[in-house]
C-alpha atoms as a PDB file:
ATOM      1  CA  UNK A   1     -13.375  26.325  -4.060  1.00  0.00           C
ATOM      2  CA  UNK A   2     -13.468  22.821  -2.400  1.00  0.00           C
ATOM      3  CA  UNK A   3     -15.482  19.574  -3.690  1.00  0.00           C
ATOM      4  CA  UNK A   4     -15.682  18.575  -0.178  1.00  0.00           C
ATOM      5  CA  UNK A   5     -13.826  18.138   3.359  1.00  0.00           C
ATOM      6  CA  UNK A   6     -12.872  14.788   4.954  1.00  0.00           C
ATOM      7  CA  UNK A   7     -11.282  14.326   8.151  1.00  0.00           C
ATOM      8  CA  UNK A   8     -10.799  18.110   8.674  1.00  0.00           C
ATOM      9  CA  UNK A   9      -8.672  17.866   5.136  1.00  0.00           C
ATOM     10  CA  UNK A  10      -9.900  19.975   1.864  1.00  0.00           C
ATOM     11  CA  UNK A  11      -9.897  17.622  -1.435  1.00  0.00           C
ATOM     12  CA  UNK A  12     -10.561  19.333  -4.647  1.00  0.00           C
ATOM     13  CA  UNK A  13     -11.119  16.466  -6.505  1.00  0.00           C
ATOM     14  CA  UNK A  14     -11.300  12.697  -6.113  1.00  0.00           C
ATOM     15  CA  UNK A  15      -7.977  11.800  -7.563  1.00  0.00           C
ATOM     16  CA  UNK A  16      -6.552  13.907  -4.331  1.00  0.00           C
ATOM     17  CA  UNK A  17      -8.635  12.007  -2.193  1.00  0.00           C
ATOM     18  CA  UNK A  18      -7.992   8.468  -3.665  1.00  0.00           C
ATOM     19  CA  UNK A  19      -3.985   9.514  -3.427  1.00  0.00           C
ATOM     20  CA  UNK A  20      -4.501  10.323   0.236  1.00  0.00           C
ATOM     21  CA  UNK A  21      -5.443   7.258   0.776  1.00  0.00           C
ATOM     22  CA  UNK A  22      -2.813   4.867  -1.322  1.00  0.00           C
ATOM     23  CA  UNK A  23      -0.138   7.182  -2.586  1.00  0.00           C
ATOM     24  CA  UNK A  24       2.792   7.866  -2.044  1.00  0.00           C
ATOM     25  CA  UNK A  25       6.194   5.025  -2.214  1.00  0.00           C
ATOM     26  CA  UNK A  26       5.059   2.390  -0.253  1.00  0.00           C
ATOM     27  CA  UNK A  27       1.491   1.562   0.067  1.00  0.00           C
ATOM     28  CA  UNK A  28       0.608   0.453  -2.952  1.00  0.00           C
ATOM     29  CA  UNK A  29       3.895  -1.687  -2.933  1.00  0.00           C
ATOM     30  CA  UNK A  30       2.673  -3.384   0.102  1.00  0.00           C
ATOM     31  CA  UNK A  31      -0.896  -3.612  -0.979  1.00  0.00           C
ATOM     32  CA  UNK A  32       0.515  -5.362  -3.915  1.00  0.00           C
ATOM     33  CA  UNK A  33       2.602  -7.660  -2.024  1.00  0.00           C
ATOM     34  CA  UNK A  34      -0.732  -8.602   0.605  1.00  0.00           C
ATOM     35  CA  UNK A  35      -3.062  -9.474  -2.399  1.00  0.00           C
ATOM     36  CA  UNK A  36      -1.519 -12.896  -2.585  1.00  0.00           C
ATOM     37  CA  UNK A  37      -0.990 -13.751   0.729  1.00  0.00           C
ATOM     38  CA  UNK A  38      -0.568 -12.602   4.640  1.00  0.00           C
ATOM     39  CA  UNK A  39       2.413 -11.404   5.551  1.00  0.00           C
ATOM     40  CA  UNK A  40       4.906 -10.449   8.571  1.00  0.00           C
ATOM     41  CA  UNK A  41       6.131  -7.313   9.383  1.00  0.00           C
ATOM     42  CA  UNK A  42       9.878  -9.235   9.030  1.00  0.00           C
ATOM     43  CA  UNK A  43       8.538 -10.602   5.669  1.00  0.00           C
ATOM     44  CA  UNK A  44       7.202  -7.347   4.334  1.00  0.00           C
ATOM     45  CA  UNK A  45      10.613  -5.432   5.760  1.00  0.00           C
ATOM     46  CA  UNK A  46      12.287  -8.446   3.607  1.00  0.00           C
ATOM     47  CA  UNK A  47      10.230  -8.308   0.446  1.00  0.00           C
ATOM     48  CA  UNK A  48      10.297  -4.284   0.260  1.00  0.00           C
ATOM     49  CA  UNK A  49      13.213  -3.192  -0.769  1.00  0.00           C
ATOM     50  CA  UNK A  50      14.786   0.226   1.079  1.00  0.00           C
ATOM     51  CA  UNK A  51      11.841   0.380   3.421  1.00  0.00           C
ATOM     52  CA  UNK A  52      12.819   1.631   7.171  1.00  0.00           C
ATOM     53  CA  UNK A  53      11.110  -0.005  10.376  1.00  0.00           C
ATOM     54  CA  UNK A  54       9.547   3.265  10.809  1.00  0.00           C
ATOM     55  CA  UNK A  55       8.498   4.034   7.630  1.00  0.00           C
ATOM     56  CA  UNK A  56       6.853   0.569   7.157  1.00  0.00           C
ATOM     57  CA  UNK A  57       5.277   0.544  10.537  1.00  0.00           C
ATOM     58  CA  UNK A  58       3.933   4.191   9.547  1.00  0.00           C
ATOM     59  CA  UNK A  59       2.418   2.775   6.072  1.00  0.00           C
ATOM     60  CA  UNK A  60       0.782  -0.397   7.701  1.00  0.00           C
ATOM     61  CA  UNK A  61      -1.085   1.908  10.660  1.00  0.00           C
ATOM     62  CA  UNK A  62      -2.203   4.313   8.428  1.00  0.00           C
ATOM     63  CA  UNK A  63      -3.436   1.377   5.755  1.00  0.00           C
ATOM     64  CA  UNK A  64      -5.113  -0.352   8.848  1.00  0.00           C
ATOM     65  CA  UNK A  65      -6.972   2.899   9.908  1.00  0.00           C
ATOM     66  CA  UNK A  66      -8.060   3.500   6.669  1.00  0.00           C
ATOM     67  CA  UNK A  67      -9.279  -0.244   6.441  1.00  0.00           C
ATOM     68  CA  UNK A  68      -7.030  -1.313   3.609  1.00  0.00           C
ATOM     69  CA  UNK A  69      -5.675  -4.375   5.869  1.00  0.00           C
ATOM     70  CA  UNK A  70      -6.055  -5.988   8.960  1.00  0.00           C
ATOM     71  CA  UNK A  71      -3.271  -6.514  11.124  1.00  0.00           C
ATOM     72  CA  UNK A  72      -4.102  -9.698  13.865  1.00  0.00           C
ATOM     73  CA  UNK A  73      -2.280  -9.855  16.422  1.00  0.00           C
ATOM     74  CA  UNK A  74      -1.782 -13.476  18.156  1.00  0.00           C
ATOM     75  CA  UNK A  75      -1.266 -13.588  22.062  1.00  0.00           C
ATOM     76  CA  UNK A  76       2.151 -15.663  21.772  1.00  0.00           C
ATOM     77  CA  UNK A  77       5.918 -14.815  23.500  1.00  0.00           C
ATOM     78  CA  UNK A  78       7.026 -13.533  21.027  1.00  0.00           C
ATOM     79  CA  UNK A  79       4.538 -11.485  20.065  1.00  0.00           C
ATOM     80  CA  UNK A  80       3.047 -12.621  16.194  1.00  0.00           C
ATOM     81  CA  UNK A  81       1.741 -10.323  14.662  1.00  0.00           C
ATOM     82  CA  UNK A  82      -0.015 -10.489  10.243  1.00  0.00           C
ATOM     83  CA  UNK A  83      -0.842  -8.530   8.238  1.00  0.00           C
ATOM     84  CA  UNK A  84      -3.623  -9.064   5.426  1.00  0.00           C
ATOM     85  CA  UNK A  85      -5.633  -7.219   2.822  1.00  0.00           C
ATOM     86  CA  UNK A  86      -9.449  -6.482   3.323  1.00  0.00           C
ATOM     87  CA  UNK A  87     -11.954  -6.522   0.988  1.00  0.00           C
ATOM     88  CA  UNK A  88     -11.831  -2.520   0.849  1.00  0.00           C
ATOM     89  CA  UNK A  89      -7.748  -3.076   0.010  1.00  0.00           C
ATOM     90  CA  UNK A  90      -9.203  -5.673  -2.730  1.00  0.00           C
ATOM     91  CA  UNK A  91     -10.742  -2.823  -4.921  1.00  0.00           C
ATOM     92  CA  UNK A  92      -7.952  -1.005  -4.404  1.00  0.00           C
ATOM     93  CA  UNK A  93      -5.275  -3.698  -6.529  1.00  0.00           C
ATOM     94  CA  UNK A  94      -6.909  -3.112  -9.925  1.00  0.00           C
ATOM     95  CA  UNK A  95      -6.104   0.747 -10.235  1.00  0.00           C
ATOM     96  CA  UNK A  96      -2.541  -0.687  -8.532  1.00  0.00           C
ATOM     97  CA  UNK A  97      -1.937  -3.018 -11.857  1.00  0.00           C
ATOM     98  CA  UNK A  98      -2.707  -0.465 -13.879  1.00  0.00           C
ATOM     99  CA  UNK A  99      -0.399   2.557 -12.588  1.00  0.00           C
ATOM    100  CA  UNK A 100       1.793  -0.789 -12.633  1.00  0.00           C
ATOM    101  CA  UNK A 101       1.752  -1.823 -16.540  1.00  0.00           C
ATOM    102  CA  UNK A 102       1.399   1.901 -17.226  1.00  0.00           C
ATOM    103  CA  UNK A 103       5.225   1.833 -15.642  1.00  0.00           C
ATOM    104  CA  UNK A 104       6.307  -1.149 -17.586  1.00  0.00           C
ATOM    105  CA  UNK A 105       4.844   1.027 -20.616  1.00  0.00           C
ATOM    106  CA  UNK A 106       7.074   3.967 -19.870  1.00  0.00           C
ATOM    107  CA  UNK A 107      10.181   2.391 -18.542  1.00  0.00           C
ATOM    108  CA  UNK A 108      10.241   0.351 -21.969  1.00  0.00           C
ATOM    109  CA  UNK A 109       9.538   3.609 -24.246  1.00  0.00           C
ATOM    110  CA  UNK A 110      12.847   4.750 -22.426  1.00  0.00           C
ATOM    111  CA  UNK A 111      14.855   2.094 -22.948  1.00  0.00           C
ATOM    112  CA  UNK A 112      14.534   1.279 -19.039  1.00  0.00           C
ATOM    113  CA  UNK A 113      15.544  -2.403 -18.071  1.00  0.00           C
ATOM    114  CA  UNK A 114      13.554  -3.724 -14.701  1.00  0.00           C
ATOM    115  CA  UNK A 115      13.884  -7.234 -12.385  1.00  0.00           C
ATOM    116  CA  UNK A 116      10.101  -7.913 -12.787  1.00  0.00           C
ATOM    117  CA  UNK A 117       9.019  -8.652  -9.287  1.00  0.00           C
END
């Protein structure tokens, strides 16, 4: 049976519901990357390694609508357009360094080397 329903979704359990919201490959990595500073879309593509246009543009909309970051856009030819964490993405950094060091634990227990970035 279902703890609750959000958005027309069933969530069994919190940990499902806090994944729906930052899981998955990229959003935490661009949380992570917005905590120190605002950012680009051409800066994030940059600082991201692998990420497509598409699937970046897809991670930053659904971070915005979820109120994770704020994307301003400036009325300039070219457009300019930043990206930058909110206090909701804030909370969210914490849990992020942990899953993080809990990595660093693992990759080291097998033997894995990393480029700490």
């Amino acid at each position: 049976m279902p703890d609750f329903i959000y958005n027309n979704k069933v969530y069994y359990n919190p940990v499902e519901f806090a994944m729906d919201r930052i899981g998955g490959t990229w959003k935490m990595p661009i949380l992570w990357r917005l905590k120190e500073k605002v950012f680009r879309f051409g800066e994030l593509k940059k600082d991201i390694p692998h990420i497509t246009d598409k699937m970046l543009t897809s991670q930053l909309r659904q971070l915005e609508e979820e109120g994770f970051i704020n994307r301003k856009v400036y009325p300039v030819v070219p457009p300019k357009v930043e990206y930058s964490i909110t206090e909701k993405g804030k909370t969210a950094i914490p849990i992020i360094e942990m899953i993080r060091n809990y990595g660093l634990e693992l990759m080291e227990l097998e033997g894995i080397k990393h480029k700490m970035k």
